[in-house]
C-alpha atoms as a PDB file:
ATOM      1  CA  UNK A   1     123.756 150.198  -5.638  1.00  0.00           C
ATOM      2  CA  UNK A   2     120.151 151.519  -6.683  1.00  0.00           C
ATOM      3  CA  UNK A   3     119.137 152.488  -9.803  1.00  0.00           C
ATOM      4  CA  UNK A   4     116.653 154.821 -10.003  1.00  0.00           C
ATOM      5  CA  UNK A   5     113.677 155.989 -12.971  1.00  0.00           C
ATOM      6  CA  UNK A   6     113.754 158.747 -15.035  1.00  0.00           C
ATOM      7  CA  UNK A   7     111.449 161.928 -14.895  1.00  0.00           C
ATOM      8  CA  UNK A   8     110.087 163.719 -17.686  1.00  0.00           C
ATOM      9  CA  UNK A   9     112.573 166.346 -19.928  1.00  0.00           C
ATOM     10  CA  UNK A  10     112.313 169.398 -19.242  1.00  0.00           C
ATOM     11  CA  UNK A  11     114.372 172.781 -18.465  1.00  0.00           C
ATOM     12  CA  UNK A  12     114.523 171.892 -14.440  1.00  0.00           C
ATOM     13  CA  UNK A  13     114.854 175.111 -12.127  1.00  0.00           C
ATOM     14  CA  UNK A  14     115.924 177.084 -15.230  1.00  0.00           C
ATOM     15  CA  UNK A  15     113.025 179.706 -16.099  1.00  0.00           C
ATOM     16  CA  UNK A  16     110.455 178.831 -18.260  1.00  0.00           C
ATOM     17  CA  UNK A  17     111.170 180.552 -21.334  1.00  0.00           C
ATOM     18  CA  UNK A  18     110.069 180.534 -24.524  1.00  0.00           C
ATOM     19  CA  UNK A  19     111.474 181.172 -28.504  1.00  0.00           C
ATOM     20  CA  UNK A  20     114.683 182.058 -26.751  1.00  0.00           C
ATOM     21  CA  UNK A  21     118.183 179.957 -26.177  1.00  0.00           C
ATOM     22  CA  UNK A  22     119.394 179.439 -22.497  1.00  0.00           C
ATOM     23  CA  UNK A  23     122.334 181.950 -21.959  1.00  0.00           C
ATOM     24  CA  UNK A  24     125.270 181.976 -19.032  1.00  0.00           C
ATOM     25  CA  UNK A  25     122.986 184.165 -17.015  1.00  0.00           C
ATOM     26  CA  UNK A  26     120.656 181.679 -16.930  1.00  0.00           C
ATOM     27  CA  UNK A  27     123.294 179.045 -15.882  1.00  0.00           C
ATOM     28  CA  UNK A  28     124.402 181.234 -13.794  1.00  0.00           C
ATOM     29  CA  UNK A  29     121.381 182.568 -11.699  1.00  0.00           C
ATOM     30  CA  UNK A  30     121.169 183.281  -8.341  1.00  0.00           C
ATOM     31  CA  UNK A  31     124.606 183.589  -7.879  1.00  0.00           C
ATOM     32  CA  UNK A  32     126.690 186.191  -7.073  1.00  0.00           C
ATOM     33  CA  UNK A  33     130.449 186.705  -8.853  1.00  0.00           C
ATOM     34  CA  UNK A  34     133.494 186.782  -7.065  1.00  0.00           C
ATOM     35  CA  UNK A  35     137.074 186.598  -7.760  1.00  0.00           C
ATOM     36  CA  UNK A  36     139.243 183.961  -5.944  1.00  0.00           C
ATOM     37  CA  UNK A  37     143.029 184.312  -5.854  1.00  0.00           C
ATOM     38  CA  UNK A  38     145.024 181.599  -7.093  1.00  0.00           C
ATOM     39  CA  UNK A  39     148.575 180.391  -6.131  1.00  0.00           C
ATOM     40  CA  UNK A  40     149.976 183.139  -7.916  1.00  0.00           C
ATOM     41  CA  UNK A  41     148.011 186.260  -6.611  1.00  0.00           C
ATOM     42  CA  UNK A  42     146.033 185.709 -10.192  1.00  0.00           C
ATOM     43  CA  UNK A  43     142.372 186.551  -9.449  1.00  0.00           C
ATOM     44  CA  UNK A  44     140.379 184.097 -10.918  1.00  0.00           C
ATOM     45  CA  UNK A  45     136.388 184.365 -11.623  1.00  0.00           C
ATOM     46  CA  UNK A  46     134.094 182.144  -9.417  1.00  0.00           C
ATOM     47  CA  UNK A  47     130.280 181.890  -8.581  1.00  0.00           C
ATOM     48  CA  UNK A  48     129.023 181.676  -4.988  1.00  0.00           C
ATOM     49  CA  UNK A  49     125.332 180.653  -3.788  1.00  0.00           C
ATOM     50  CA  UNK A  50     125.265 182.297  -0.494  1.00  0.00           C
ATOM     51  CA  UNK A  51     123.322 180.404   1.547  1.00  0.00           C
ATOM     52  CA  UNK A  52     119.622 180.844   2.919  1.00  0.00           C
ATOM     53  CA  UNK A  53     120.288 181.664   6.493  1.00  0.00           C
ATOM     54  CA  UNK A  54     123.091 180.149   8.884  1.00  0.00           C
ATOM     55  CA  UNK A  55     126.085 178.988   7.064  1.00  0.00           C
ATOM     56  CA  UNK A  56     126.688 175.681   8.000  1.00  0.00           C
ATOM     57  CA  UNK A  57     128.865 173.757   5.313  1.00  0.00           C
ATOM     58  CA  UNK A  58     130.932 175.070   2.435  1.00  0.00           C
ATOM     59  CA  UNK A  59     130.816 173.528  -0.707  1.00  0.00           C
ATOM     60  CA  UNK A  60     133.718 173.811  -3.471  1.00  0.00           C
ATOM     61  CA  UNK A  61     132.830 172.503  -6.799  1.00  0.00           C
ATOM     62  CA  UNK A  62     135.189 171.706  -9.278  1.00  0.00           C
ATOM     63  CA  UNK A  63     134.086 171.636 -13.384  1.00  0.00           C
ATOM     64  CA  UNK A  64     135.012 169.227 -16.063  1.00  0.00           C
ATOM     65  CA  UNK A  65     136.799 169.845 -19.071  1.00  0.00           C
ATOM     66  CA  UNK A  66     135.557 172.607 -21.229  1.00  0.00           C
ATOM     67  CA  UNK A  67     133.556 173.800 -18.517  1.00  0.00           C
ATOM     68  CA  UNK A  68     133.238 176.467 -16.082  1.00  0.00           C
ATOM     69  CA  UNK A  69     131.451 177.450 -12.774  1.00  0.00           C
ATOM     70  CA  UNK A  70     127.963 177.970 -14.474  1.00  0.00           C
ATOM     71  CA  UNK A  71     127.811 174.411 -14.677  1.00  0.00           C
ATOM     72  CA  UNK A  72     126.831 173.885 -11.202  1.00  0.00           C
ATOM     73  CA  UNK A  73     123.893 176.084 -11.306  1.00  0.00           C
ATOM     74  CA  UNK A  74     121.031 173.793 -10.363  1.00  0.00           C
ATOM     75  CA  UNK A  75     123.856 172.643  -7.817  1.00  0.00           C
ATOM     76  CA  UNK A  76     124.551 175.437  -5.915  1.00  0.00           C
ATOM     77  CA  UNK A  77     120.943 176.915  -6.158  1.00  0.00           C
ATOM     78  CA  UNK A  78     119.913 173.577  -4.768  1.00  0.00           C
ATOM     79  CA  UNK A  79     122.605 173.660  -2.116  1.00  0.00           C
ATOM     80  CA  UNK A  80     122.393 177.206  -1.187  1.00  0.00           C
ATOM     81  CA  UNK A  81     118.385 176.333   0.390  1.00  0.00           C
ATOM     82  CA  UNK A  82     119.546 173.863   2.545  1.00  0.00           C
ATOM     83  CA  UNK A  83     122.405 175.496   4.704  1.00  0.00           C
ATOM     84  CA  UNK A  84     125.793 175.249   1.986  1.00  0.00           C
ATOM     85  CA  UNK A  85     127.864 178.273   0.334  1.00  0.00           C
ATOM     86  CA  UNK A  86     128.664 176.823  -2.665  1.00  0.00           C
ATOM     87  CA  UNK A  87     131.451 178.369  -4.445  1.00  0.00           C
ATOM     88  CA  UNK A  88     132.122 177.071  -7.874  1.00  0.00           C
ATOM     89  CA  UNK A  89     135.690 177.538  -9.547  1.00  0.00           C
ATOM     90  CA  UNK A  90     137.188 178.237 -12.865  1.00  0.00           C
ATOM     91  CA  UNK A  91     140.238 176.258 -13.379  1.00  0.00           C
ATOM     92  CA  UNK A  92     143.451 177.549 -14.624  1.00  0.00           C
ATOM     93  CA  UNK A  93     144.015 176.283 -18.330  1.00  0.00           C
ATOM     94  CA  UNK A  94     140.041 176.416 -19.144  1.00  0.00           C
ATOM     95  CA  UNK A  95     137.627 178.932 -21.304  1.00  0.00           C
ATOM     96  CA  UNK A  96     137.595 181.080 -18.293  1.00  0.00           C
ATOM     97  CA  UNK A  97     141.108 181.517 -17.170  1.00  0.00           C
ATOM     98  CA  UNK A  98     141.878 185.052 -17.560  1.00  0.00           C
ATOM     99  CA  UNK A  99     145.278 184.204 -19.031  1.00  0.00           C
ATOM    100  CA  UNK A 100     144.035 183.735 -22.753  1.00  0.00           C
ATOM    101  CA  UNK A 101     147.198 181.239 -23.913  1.00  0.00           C
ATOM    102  CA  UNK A 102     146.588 178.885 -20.973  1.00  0.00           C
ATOM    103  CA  UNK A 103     143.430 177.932 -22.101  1.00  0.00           C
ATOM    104  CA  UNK A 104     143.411 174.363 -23.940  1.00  0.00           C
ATOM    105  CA  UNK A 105     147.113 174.301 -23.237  1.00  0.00           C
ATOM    106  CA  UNK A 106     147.848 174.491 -19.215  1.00  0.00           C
ATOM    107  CA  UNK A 107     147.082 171.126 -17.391  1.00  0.00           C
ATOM    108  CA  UNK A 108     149.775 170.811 -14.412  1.00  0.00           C
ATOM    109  CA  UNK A 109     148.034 169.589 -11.477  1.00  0.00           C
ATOM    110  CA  UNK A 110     150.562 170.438  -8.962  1.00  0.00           C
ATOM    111  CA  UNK A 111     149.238 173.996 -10.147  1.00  0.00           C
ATOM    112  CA  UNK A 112     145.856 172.904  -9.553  1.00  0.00           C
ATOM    113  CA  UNK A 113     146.131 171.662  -6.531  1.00  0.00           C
ATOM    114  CA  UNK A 114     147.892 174.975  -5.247  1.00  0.00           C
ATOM    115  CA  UNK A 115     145.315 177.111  -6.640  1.00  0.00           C
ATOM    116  CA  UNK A 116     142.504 174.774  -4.989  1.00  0.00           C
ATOM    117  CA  UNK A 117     144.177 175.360  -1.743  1.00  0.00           C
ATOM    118  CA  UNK A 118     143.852 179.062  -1.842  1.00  0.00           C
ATOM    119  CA  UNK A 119     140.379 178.753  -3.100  1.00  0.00           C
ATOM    120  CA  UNK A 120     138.989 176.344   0.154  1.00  0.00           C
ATOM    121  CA  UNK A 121     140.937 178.733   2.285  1.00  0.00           C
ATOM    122  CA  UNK A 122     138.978 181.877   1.064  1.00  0.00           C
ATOM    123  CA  UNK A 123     135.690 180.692   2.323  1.00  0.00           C
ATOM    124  CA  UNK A 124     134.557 183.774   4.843  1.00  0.00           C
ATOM    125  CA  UNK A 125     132.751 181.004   6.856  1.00  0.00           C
ATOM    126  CA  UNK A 126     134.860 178.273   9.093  1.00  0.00           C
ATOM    127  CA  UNK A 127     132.172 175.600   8.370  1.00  0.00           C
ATOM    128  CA  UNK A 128     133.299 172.231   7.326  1.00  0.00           C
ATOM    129  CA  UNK A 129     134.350 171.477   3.895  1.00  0.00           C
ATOM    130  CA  UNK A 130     132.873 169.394   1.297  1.00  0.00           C
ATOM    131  CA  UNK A 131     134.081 168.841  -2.352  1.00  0.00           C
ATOM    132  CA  UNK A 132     132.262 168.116  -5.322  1.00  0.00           C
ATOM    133  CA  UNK A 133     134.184 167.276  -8.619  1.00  0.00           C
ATOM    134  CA  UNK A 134     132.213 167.174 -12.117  1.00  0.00           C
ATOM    135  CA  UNK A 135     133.894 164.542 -14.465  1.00  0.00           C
ATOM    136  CA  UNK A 136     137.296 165.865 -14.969  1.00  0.00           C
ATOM    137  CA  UNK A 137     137.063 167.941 -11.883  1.00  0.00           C
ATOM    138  CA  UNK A 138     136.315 164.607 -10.035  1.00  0.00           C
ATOM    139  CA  UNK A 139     140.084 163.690 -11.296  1.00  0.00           C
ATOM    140  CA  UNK A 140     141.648 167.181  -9.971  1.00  0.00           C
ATOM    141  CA  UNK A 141     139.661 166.756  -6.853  1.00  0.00           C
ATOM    142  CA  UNK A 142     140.810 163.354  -6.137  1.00  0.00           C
ATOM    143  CA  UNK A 143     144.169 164.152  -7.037  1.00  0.00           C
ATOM    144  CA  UNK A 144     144.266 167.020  -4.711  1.00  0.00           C
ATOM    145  CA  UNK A 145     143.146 164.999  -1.557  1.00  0.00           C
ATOM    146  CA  UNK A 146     145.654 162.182  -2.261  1.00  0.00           C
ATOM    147  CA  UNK A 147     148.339 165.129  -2.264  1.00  0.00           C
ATOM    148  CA  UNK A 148     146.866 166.646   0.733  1.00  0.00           C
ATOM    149  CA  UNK A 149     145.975 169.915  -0.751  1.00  0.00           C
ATOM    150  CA  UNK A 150     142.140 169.686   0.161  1.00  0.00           C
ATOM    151  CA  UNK A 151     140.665 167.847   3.199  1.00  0.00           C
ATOM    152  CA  UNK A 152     137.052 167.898   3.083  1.00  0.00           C
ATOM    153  CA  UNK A 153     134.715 166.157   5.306  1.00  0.00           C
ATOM    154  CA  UNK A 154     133.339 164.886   2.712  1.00  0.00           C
ATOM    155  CA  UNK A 155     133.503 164.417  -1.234  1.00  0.00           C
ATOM    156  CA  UNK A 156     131.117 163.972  -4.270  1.00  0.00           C
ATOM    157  CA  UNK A 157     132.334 162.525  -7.714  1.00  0.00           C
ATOM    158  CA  UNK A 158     129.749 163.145 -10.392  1.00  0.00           C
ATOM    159  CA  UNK A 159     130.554 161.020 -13.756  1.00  0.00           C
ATOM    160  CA  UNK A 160     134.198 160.857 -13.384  1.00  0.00           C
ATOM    161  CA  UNK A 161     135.739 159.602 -16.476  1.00  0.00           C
ATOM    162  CA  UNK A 162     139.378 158.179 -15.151  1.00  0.00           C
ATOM    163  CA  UNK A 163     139.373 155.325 -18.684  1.00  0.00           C
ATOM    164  CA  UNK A 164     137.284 156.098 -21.786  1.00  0.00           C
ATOM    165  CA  UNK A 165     134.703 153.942 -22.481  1.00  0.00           C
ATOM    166  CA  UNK A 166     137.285 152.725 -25.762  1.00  0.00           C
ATOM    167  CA  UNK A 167     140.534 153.265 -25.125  1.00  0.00           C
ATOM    168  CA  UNK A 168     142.677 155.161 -27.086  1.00  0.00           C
ATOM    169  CA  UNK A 169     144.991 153.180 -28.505  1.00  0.00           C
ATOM    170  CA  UNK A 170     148.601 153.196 -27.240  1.00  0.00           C
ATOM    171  CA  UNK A 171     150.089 153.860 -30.746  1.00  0.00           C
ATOM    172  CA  UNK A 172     147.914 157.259 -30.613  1.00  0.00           C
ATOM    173  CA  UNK A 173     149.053 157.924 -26.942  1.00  0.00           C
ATOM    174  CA  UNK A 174     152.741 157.512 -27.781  1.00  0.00           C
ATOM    175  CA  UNK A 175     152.094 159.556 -30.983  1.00  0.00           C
ATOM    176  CA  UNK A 176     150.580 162.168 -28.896  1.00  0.00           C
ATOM    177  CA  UNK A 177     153.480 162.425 -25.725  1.00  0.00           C
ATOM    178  CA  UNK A 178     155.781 162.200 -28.829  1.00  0.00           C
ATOM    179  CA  UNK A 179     154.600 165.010 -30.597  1.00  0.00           C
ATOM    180  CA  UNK A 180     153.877 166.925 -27.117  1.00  0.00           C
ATOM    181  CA  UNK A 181     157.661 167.276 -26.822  1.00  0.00           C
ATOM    182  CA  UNK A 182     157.907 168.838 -30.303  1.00  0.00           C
ATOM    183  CA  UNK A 183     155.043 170.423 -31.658  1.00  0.00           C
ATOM    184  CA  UNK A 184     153.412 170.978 -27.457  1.00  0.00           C
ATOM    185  CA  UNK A 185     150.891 174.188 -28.918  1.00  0.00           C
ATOM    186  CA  UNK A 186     149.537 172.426 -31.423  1.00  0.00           C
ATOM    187  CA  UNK A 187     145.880 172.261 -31.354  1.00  0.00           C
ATOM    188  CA  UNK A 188     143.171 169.837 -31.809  1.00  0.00           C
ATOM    189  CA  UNK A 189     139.594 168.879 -30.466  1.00  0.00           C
ATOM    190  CA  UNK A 190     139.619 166.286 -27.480  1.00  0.00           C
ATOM    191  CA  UNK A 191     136.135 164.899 -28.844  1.00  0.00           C
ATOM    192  CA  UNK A 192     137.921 163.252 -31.850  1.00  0.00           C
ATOM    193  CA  UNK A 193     140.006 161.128 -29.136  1.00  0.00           C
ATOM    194  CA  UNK A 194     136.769 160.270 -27.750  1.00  0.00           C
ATOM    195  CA  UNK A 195     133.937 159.655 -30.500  1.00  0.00           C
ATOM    196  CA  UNK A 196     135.758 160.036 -33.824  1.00  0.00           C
ATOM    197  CA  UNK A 197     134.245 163.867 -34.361  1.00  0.00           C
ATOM    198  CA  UNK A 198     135.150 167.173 -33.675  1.00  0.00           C
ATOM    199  CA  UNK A 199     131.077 168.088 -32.446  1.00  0.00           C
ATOM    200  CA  UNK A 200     129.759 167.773 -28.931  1.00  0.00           C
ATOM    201  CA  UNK A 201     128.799 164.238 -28.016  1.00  0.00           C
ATOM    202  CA  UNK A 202     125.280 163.843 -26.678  1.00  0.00           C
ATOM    203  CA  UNK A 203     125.772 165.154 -23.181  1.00  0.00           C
ATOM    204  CA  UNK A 204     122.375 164.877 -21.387  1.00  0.00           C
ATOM    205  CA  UNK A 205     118.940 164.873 -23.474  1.00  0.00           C
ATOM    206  CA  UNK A 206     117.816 168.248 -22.569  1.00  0.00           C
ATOM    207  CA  UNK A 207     118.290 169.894 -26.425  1.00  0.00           C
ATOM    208  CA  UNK A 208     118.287 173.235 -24.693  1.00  0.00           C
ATOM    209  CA  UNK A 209     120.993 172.704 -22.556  1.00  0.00           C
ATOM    210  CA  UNK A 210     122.522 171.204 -25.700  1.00  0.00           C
ATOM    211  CA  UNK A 211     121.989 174.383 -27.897  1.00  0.00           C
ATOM    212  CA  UNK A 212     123.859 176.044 -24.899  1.00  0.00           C
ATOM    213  CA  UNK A 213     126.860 173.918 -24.798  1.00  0.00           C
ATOM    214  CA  UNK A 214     127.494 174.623 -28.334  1.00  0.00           C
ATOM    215  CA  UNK A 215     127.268 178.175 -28.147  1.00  0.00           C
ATOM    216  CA  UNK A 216     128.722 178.879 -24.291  1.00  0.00           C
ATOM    217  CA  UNK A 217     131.203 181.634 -24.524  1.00  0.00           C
ATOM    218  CA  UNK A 218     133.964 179.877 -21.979  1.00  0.00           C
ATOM    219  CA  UNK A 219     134.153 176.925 -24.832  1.00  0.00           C
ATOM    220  CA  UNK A 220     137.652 176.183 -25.604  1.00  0.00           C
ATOM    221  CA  UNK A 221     138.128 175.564 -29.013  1.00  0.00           C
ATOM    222  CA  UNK A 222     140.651 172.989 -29.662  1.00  0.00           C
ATOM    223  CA  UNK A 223     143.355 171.383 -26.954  1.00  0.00           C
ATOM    224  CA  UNK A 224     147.146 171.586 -27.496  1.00  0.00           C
ATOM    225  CA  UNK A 225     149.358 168.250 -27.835  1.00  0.00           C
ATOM    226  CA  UNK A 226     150.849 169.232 -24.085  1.00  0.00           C
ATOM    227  CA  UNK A 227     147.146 169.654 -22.637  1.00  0.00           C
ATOM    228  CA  UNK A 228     146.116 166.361 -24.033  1.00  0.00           C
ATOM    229  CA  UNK A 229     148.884 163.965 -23.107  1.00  0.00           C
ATOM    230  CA  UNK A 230     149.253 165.315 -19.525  1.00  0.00           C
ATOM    231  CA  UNK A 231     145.238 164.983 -19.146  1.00  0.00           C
ATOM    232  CA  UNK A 232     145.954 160.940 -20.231  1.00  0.00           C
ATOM    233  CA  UNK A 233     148.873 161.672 -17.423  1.00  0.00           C
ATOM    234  CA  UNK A 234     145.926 162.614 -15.018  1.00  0.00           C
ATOM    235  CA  UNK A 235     143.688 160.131 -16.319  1.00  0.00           C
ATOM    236  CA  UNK A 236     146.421 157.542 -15.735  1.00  0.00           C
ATOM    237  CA  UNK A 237     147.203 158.412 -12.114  1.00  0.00           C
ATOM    238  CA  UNK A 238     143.290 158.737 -11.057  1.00  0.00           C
ATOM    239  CA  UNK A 239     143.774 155.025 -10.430  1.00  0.00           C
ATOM    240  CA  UNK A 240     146.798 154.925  -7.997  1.00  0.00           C
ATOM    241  CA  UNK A 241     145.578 157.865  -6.556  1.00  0.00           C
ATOM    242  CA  UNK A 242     142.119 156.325  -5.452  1.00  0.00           C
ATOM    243  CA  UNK A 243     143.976 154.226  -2.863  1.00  0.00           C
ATOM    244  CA  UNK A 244     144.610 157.323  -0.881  1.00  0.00           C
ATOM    245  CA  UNK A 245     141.025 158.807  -1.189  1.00  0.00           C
ATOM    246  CA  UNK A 246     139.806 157.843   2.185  1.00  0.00           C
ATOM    247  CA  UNK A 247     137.466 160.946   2.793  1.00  0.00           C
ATOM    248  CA  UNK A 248     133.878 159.848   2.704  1.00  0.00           C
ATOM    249  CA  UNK A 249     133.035 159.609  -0.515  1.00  0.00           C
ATOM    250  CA  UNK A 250     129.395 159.513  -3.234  1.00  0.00           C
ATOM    251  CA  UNK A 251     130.128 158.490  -6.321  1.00  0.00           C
ATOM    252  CA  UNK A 252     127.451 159.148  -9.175  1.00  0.00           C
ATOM    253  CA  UNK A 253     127.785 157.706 -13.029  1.00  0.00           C
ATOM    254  CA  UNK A 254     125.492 157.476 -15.662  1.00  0.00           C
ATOM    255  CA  UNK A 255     124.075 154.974 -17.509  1.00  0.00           C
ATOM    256  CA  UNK A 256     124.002 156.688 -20.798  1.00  0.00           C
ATOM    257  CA  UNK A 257     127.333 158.478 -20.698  1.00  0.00           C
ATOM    258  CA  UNK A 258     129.268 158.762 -23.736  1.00  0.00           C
ATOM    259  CA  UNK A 259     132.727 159.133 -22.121  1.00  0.00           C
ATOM    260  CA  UNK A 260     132.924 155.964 -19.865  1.00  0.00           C
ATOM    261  CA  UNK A 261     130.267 152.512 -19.541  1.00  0.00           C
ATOM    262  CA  UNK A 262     128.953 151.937 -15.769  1.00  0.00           C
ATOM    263  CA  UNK A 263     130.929 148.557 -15.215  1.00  0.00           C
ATOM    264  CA  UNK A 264     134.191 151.120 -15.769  1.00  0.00           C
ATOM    265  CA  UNK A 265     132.445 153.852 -13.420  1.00  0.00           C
ATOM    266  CA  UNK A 266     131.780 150.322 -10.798  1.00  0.00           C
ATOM    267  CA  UNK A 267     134.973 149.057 -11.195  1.00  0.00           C
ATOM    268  CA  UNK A 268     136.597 152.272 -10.763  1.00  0.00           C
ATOM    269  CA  UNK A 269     134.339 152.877  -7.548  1.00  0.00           C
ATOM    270  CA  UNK A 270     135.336 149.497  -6.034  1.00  0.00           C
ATOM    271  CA  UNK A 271     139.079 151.034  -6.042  1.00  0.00           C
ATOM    272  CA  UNK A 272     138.719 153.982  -3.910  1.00  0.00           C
ATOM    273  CA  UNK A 273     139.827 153.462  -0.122  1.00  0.00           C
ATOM    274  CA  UNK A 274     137.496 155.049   1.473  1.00  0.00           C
ATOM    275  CA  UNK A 275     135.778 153.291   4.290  1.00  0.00           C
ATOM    276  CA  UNK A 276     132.320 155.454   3.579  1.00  0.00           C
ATOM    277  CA  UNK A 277     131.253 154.913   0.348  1.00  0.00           C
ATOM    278  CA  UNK A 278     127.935 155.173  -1.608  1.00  0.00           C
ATOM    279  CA  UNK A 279     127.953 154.642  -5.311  1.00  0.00           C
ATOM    280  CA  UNK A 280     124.721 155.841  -7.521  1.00  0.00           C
ATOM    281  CA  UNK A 281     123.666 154.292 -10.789  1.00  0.00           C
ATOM    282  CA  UNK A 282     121.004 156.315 -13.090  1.00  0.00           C
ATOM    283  CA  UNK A 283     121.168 154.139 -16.011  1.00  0.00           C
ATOM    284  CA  UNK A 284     118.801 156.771 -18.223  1.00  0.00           C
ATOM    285  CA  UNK A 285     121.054 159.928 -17.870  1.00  0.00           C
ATOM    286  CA  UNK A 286     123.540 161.044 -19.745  1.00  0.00           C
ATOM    287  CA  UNK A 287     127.257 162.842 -18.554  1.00  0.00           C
ATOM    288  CA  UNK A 288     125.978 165.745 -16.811  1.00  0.00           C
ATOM    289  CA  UNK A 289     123.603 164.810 -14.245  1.00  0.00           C
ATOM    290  CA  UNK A 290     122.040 167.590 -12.900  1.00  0.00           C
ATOM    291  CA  UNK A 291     121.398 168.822 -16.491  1.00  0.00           C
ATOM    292  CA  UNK A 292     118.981 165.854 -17.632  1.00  0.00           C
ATOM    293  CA  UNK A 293     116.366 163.291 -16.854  1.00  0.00           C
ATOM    294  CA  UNK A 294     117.277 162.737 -13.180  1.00  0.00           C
ATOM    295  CA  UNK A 295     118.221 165.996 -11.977  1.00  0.00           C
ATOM    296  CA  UNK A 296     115.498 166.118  -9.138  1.00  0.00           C
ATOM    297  CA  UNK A 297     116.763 162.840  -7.492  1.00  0.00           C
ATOM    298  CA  UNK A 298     120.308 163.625  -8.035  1.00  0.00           C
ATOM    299  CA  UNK A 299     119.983 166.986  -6.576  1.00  0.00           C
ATOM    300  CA  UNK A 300     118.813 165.524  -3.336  1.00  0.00           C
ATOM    301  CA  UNK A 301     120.485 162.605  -3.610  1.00  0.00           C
ATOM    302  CA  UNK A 302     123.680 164.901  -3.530  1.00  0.00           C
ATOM    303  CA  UNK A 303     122.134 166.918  -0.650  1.00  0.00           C
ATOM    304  CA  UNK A 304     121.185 164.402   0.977  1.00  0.00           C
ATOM    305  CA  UNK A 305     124.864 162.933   1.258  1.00  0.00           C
ATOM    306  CA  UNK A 306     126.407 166.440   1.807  1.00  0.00           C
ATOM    307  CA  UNK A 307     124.594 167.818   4.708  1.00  0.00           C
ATOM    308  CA  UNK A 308     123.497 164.490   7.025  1.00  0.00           C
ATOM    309  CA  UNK A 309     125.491 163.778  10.115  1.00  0.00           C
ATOM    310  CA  UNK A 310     127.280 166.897   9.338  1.00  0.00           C
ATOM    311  CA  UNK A 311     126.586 170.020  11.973  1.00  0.00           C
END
């Protein structure tokens, strides 16, 4: 394990701007959208960095909850300069889903891991395939390769958060499958299972990016009683489902994330099967990595692991 020192704050590759918020054009530059069909035929949006020259690895990135494809931004621009198309998804149930009443209500990963299918299928290039799951989307990712709906060459897990960093007590999880089966559309906001408020937790220590998150336009507002015991469901299963992860794997956590501590994140690490395994400590970031302090190193660290020994 190596730990490695912070840079200075700043706005990373995002333009240098001034008296003016961020906006999803500026998460989103550089790349070009395209719609992916899911299981269903359901076109669903999604963001691809063509590479710079010769295709020769495609990259699938997989969001977190509440997120979207712009999140991978620095990612795929990144990525896209050193030989990947990186196509970023929007996940069925999520601010972008083009289904309004699945979002904050649909988690069924079996549906995920259909739709996920399709979407590595579509790639126009037959390069290999590598996966790259953002905190929850390192859950649906890992989930899907233990079902054998992706097989990637090889896989990235940035912050994944399979135990909170305090439990939820199991009064409040039977109160919640409980009331799932009665009440399943009612509505409430995830963060107050996680920090005791309804705001955004400190997610990296960029307040720009921070001003963005609050005001991003996929944001779901609130998470129904179905969503949110079936995510503890997912949460729950992460675990078993590590022993069948045997794809060479990176695992990145932060030192400063709110969600889960770094002895979780190691311990967690320690259970996955794979026989290739690197795990990266940055004990000064927060949750999203390639949004704060150590977004240069993790952006080639990530590289770095993606495209050696790989043709």
């Amino acid at each position: 394990m190596r730990s490695v020192l912070p840079r200075a704050r700043g706005r990373g590759d995002y333009p240098l701007v001034t008296k003016r918020r961020l906006t999803i054009d500026d998460a989103e530059r550089g790349a070009r959208r395209v719609a992916l069909e899911g299981a269903d035929g359901t076109p669903f949006p999604a963001l691809e960095w063509e590479s710079v020259g010769e295709t020769k690895i495609n990259v699938l990135c997989i969001h977190g909850l509440g997120g979207a494809a712009a999140d991978f931004g620095p990612l795929g621009r990144h990525l896209s300069q050193n030989g990947c198309r990186v196509r970023a998804v929007n996940l069925r149930g999520q601010g972008n889903d083009p289904e309004p009443e699945r979002r904050g209500h649909f988690l069924d990963p079996a549906g995920w891991r259909d739709d996920l299918e399709e979407f590595a299928d579509s790639f126009p290039d037959k390069a290999p395939l590598v996966v790259v799951g953002e905190s929850m989307g390192s859950l649906v990712a890992i989930d899907s390769i233990a079902h054998g709906a992706l097989r990637p060459e090889r896989l990235v897990l940035a912050a994944p958060v399979p135990e909170l960093r305090a439990p939820v007590p199991g009064w409040a999880v039977t109160l919640v499958r409980s009331g799932a089966k009665i009440f399943p559309r009612l509505r409430f906001g995830p963060m107050r299972f996680v920090h005791g408020k309804t705001s955004i937790p400190r997610l990296t220590s960029d307040d720009d990016y921070m001003e963005y998150l609050r005001n991003i336009p996929h944001r779901v507002g609130g998470y129904t009683l179905e969503f949110l015991a079936n995510f503890n469901g997912l949460m729950s299963d992460t675990h078993h489902h590590a022993a069948h992860v045997q794809v060479p794997t990176l695992m990145l956590s932060a030192g400063r994330d709110v969600f889960i501590r770094a002895g979780q994140s190691r311990a967690f690490f320690e259970k996955l099967a794979a026989a290739e395994k690197e795990y990266e400590l940055y004990p000064d970031s927060h949750h999203l990595l390639w949004h704060d302090v150590n977004r240069d190193e993790v952006l080639d660290r990530i590289t770095r692991w993606i495209t050696e020994d790989l043709p």
